[in-house]
N, C-alpha and C. Protein backbone atom coordinates (compact mmCIF):
# COMPACT_ATOMS: atom_id res chain seq x y z
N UNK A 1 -7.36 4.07 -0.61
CA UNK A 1 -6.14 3.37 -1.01
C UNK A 1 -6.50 1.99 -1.52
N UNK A 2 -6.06 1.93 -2.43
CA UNK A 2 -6.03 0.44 -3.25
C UNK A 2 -5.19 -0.99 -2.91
N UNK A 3 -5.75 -1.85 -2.28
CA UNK A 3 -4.52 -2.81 -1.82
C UNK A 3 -4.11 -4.04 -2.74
N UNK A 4 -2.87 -3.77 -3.65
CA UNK A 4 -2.29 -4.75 -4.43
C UNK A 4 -1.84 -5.71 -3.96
N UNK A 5 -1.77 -7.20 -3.89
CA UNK A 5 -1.07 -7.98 -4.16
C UNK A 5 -0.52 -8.52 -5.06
N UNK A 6 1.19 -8.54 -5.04
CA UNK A 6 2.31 -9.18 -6.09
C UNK A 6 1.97 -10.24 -5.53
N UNK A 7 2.40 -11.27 -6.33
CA UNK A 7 2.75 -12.69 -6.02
C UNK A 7 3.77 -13.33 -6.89
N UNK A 8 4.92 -13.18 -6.84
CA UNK A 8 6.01 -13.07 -7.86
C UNK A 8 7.27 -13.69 -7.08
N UNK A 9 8.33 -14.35 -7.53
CA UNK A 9 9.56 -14.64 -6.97
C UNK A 9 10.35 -14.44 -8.10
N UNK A 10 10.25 -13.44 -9.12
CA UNK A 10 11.37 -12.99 -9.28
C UNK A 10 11.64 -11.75 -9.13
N UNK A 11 12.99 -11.45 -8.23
CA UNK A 11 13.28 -9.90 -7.42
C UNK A 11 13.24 -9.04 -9.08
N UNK A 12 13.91 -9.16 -9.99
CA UNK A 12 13.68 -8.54 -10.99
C UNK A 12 12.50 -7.67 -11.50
N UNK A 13 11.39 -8.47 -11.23
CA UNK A 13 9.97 -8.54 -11.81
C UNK A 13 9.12 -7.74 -10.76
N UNK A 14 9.66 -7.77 -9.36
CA UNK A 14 9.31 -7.34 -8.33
C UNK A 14 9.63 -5.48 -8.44
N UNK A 15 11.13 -5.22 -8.21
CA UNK A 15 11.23 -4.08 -8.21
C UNK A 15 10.64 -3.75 -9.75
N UNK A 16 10.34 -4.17 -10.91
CA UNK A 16 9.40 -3.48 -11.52
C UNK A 16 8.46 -2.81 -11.67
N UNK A 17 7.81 -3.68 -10.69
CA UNK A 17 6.88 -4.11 -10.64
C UNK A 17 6.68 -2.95 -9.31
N UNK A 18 7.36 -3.30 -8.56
CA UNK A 18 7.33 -1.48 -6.96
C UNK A 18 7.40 -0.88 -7.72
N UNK A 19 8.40 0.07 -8.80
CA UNK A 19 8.77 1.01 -9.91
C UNK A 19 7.77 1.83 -10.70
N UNK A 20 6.82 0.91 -10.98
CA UNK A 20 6.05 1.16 -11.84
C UNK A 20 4.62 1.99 -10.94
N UNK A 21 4.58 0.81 -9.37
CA UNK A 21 3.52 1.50 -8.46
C UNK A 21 4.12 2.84 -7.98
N UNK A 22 5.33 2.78 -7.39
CA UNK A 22 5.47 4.25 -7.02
C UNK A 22 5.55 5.57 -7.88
N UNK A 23 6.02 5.26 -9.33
CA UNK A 23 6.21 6.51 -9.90
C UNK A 23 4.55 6.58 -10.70
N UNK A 24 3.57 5.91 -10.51
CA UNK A 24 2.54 6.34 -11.08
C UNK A 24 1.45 7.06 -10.32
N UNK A 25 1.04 5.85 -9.29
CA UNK A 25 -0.22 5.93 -8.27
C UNK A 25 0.90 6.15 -7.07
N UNK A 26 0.29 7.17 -6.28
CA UNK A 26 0.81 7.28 -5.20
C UNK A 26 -0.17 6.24 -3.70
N UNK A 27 -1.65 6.28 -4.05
CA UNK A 27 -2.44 6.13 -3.33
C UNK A 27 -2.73 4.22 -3.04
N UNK A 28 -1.88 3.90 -3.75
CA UNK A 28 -1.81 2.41 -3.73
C UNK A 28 -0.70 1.86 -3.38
N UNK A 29 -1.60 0.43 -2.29
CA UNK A 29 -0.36 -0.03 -1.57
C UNK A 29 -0.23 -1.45 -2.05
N UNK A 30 1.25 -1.82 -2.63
CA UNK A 30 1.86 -2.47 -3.16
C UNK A 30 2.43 -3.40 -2.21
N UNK A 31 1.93 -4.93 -2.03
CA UNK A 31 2.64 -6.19 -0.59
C UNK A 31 3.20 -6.96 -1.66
N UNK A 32 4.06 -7.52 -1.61
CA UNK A 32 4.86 -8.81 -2.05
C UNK A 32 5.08 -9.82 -1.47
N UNK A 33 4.42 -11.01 -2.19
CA UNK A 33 4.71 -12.49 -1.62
C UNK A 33 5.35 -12.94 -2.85
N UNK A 34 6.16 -14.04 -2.15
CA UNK A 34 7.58 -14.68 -3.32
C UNK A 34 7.41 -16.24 -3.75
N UNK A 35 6.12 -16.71 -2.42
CA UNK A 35 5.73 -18.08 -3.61
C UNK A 35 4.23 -18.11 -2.97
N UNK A 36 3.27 -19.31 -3.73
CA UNK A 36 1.97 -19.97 -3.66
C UNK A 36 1.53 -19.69 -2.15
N UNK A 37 2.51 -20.64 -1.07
CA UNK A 37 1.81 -20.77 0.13
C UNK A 37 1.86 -19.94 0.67
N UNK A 38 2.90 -18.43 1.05
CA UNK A 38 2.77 -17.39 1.32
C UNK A 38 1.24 -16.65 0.89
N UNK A 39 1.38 -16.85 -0.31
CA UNK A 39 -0.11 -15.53 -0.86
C UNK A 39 -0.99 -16.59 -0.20
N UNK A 40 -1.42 -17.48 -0.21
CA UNK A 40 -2.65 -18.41 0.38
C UNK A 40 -2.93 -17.65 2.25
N UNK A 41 -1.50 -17.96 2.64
CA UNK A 41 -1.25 -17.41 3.99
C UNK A 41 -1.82 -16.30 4.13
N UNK A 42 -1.03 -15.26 3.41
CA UNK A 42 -1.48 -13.99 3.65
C UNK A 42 -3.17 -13.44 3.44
N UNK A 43 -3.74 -14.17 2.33
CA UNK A 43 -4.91 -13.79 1.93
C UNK A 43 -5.81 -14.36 2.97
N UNK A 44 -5.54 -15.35 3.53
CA UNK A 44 -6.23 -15.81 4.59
C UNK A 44 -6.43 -15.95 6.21
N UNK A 45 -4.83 -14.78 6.34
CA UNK A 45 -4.75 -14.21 6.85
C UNK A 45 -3.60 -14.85 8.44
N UNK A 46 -2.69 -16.10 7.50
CA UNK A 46 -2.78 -16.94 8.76
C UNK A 46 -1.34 -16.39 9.36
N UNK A 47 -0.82 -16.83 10.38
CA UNK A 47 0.90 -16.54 11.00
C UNK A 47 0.72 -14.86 11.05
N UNK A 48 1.88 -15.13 10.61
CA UNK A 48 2.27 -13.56 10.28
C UNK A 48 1.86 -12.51 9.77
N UNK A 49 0.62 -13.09 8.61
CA UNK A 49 -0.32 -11.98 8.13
C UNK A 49 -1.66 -12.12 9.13
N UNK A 50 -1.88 -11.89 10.23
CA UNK A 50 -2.97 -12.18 10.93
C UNK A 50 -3.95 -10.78 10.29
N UNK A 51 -2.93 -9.47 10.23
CA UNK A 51 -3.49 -8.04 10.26
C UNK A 51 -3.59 -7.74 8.88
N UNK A 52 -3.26 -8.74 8.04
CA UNK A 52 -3.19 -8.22 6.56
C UNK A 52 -4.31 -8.05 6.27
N UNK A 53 -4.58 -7.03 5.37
CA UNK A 53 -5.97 -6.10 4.49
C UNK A 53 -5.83 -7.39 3.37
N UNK A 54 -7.46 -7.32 3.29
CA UNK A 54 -7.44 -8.42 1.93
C UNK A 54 -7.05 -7.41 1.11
N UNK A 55 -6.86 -8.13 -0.39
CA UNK A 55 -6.31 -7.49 -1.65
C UNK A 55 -7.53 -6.64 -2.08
N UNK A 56 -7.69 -5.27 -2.85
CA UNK A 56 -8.95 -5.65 -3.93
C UNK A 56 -8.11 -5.63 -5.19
N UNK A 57 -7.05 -6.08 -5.36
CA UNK A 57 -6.48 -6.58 -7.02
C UNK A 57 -5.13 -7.70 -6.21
N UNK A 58 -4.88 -8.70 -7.17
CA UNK A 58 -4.09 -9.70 -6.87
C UNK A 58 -3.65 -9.91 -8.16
N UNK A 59 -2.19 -9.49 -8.33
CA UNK A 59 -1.04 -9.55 -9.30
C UNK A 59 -0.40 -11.03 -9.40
N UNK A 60 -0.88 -11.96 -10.12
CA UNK A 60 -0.26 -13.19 -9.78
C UNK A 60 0.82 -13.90 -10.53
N UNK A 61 1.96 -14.32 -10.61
CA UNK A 61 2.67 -15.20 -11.38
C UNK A 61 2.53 -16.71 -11.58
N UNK A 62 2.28 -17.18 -12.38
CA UNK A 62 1.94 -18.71 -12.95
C UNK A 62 3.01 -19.92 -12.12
N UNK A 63 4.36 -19.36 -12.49
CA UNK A 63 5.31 -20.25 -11.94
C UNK A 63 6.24 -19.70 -10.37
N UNK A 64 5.68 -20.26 -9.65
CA UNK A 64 6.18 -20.18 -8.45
C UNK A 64 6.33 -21.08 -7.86
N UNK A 65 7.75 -20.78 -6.25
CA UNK A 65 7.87 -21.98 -5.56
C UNK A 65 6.81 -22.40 -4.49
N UNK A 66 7.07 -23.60 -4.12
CA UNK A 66 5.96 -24.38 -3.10
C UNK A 66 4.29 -24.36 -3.55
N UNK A 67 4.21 -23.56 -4.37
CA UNK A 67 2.85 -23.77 -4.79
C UNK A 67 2.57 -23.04 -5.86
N UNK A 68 2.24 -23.65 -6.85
CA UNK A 68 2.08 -22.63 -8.33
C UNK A 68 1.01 -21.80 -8.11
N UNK A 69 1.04 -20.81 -9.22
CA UNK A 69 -0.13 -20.13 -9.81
C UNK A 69 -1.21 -20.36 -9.98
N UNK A 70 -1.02 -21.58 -10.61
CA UNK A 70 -2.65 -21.97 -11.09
C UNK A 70 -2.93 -22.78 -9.56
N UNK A 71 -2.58 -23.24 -9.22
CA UNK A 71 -2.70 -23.54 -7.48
C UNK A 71 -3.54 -22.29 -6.97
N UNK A 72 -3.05 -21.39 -6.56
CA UNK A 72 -3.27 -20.29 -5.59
C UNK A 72 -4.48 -19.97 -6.51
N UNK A 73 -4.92 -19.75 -7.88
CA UNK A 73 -5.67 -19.20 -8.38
C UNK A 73 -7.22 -20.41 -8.11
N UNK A 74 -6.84 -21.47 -7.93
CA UNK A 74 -7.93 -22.81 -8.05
C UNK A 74 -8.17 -22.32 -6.61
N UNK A 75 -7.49 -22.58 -5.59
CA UNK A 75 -7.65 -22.65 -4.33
C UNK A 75 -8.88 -21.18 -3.72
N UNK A 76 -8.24 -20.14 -4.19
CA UNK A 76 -8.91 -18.70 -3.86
C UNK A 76 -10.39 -18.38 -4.70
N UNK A 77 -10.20 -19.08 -5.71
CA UNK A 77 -11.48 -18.94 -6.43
C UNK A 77 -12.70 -20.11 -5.79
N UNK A 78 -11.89 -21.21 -5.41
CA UNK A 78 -12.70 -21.46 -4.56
C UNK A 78 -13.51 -21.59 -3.20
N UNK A 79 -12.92 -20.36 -2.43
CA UNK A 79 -13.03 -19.93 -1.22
C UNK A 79 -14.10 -18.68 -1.52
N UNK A 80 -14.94 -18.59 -0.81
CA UNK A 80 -16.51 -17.62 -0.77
C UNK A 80 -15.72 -16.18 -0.34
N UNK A 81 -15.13 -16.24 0.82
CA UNK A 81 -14.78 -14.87 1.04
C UNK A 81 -13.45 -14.25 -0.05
N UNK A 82 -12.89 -15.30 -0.67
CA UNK A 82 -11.36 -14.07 -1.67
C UNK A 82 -12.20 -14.06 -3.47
N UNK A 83 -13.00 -15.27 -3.48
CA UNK A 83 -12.98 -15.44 -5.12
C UNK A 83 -13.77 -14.45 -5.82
N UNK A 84 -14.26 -12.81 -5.06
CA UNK A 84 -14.71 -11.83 -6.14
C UNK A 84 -12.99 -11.24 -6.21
N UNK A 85 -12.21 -11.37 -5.32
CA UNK A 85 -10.65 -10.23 -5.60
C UNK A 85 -10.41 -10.20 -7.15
N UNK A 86 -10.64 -9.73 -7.75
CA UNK A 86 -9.89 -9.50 -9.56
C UNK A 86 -8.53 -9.94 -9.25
N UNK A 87 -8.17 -11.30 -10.29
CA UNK A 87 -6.63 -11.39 -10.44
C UNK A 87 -6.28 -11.62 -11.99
N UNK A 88 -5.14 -10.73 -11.57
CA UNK A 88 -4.19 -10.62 -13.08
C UNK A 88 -3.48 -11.72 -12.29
N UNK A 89 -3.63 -12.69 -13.83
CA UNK A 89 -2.06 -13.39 -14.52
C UNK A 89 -1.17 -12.79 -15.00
N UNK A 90 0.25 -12.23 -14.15
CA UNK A 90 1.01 -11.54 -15.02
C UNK A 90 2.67 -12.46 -14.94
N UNK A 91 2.49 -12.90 -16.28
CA UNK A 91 3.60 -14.46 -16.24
C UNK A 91 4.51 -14.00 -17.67
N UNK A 92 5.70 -14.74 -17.78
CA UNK A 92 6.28 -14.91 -18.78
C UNK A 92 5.40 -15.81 -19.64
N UNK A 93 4.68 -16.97 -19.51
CA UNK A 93 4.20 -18.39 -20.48
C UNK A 93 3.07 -17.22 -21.28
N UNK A 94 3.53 -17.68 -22.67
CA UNK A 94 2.23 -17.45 -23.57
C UNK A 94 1.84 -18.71 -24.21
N UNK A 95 2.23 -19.24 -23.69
CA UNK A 95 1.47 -21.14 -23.72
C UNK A 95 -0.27 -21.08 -24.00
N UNK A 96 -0.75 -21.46 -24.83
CA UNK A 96 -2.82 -21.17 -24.70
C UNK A 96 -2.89 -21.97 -23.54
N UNK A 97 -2.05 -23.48 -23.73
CA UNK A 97 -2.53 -24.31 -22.28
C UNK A 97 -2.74 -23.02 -21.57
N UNK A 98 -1.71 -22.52 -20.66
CA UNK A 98 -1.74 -21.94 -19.50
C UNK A 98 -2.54 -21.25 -19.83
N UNK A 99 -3.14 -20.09 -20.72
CA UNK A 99 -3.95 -19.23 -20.89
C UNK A 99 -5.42 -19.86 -20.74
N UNK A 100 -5.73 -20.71 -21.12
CA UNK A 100 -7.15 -21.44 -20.97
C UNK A 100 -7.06 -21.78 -19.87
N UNK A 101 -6.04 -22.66 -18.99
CA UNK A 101 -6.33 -22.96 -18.00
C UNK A 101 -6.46 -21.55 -16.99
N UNK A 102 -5.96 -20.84 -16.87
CA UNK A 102 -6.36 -19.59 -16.03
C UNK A 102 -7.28 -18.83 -16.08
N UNK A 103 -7.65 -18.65 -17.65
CA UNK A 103 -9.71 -18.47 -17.59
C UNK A 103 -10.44 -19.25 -17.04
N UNK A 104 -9.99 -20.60 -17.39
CA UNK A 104 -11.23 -21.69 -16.94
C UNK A 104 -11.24 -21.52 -15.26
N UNK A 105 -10.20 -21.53 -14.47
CA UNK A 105 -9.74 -21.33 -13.13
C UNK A 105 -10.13 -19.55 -12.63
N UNK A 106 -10.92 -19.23 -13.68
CA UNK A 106 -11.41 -17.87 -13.15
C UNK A 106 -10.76 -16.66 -12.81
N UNK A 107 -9.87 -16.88 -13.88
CA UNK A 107 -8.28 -15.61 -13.78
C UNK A 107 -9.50 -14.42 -14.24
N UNK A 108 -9.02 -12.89 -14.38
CA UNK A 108 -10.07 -11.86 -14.53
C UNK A 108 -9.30 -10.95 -15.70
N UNK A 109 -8.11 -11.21 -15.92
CA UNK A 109 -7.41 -11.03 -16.93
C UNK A 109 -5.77 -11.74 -16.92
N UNK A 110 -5.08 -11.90 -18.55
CA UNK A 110 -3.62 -12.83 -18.78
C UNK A 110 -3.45 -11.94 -19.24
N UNK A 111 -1.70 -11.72 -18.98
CA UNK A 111 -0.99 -10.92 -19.16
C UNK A 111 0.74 -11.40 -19.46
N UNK A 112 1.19 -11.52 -20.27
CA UNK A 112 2.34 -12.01 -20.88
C UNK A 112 3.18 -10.84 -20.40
N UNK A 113 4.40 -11.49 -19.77
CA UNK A 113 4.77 -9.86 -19.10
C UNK A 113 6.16 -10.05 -20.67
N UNK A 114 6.22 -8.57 -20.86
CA UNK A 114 6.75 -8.00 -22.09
C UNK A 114 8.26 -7.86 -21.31
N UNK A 115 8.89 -8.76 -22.16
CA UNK A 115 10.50 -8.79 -21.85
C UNK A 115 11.62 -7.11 -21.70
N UNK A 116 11.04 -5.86 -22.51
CA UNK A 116 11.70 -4.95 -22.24
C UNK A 116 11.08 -4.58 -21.32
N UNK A 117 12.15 -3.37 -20.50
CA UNK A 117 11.91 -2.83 -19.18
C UNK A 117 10.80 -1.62 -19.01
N UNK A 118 10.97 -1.01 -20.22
CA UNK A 118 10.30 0.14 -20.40
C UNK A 118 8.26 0.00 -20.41
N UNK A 119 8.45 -1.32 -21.58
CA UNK A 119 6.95 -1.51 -21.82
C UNK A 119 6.86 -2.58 -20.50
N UNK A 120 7.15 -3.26 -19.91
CA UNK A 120 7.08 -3.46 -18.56
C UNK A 120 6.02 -3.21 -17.78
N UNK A 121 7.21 -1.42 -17.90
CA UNK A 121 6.66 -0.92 -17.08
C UNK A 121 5.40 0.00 -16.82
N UNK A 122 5.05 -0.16 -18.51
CA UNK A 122 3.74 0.59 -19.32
C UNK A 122 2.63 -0.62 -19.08
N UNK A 123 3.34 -1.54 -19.01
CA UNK A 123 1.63 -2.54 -18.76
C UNK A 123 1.39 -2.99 -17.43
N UNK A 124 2.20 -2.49 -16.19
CA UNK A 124 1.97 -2.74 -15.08
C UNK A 124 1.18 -1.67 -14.99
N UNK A 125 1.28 -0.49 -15.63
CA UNK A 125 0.68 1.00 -15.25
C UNK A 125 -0.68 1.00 -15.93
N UNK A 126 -1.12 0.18 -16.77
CA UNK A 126 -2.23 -0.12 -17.68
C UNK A 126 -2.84 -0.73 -16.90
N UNK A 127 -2.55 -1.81 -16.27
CA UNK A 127 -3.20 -2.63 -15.88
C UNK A 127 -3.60 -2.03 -14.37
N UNK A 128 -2.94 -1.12 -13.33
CA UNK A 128 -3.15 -0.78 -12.27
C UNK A 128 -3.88 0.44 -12.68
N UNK A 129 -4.14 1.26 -14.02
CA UNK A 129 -4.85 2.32 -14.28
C UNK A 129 -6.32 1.34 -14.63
N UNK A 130 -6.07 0.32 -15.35
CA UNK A 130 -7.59 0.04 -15.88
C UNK A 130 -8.36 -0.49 -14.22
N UNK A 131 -8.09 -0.88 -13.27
CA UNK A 131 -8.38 -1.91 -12.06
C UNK A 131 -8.54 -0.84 -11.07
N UNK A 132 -7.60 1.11 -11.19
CA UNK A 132 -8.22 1.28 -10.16
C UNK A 132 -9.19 2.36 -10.58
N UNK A 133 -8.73 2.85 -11.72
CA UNK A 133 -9.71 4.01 -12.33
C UNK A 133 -10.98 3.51 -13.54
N UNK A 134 -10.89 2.88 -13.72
CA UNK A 134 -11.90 2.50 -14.83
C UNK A 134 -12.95 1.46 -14.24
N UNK A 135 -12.28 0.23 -13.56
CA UNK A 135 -13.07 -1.08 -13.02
C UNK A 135 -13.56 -0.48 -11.71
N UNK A 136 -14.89 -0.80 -11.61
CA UNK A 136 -15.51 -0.73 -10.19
C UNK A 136 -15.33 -1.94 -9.21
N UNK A 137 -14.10 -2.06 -7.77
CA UNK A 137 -13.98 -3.30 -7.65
C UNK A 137 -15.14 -3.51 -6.26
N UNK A 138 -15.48 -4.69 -6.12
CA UNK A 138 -16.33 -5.05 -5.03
C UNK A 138 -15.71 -4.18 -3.68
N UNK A 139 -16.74 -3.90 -2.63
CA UNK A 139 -16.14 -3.44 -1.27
C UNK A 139 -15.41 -4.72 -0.43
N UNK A 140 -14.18 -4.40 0.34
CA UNK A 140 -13.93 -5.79 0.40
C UNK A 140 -14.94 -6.32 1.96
């Protein structure tokens, strides 16, 4: 089983985003956090995620509350035990700023999430087909 992390606060983007994991991959498990300090929490396992499985893919959104994207992405990349996890940038901004800054910050792929519902839901399925069938990810 494959363990995804969302990192998203919008419910919209979210049940897509479940939508897209359940009707494709059955064998992958899909967690949702809704801002920065949550996913930090969880990945590190603190409060409430004491028992949480690290990720081996981390779905991230750029703009979030209490702690952005590029936050959570600086912070984890610089921690020894999370910074091999592969993370998608999957954001509304097609800004280059933001796009350079999330390579330079060691993003593993950007992803402009596509305003219709349908292709959506074709590049959440692309992106969870290329990461679990094609990419070999580290053991965690």
């Amino acid at each position: 089983m494959v363990e995804v992390l969302l990192v998203e606060d919008d419910p919209g983007d979210v049940l897509m985003t479940q939508e897209a994991f359940a009707d494709y991959k059955v064998a992958n498990r899909l967690t949702v956090v809704s801002d920065g300090e949550s996913a930090m929490a969880y990945l590190r396992k603190e409060g409430a995620h004491a028992g949480a499985p690290t990720p081996d893919l981390i779905l991230l959104d750029l703009n979030l509350p209490r702690m952005d994207g590029r936050e959570v992405l600086a912070e984890l990349k610089e921690d020894p035990d999370l910074r091999r996890v592969p993370v998608v940038v999957l954001t509304t901004s097609d800004a280059e700023e933001d796009i350079m800054r999330s390579y330079n910050l060691h993003a593993n792929a950007y992803v402009t999430k596509p305003v219709d519902f349908e292709r959506f839901i074709e590049v959440v399925r692309q992106i969870d087909d290329f990461f679990v069938s094609v990419v070999r990810l580290p053991r965690r």
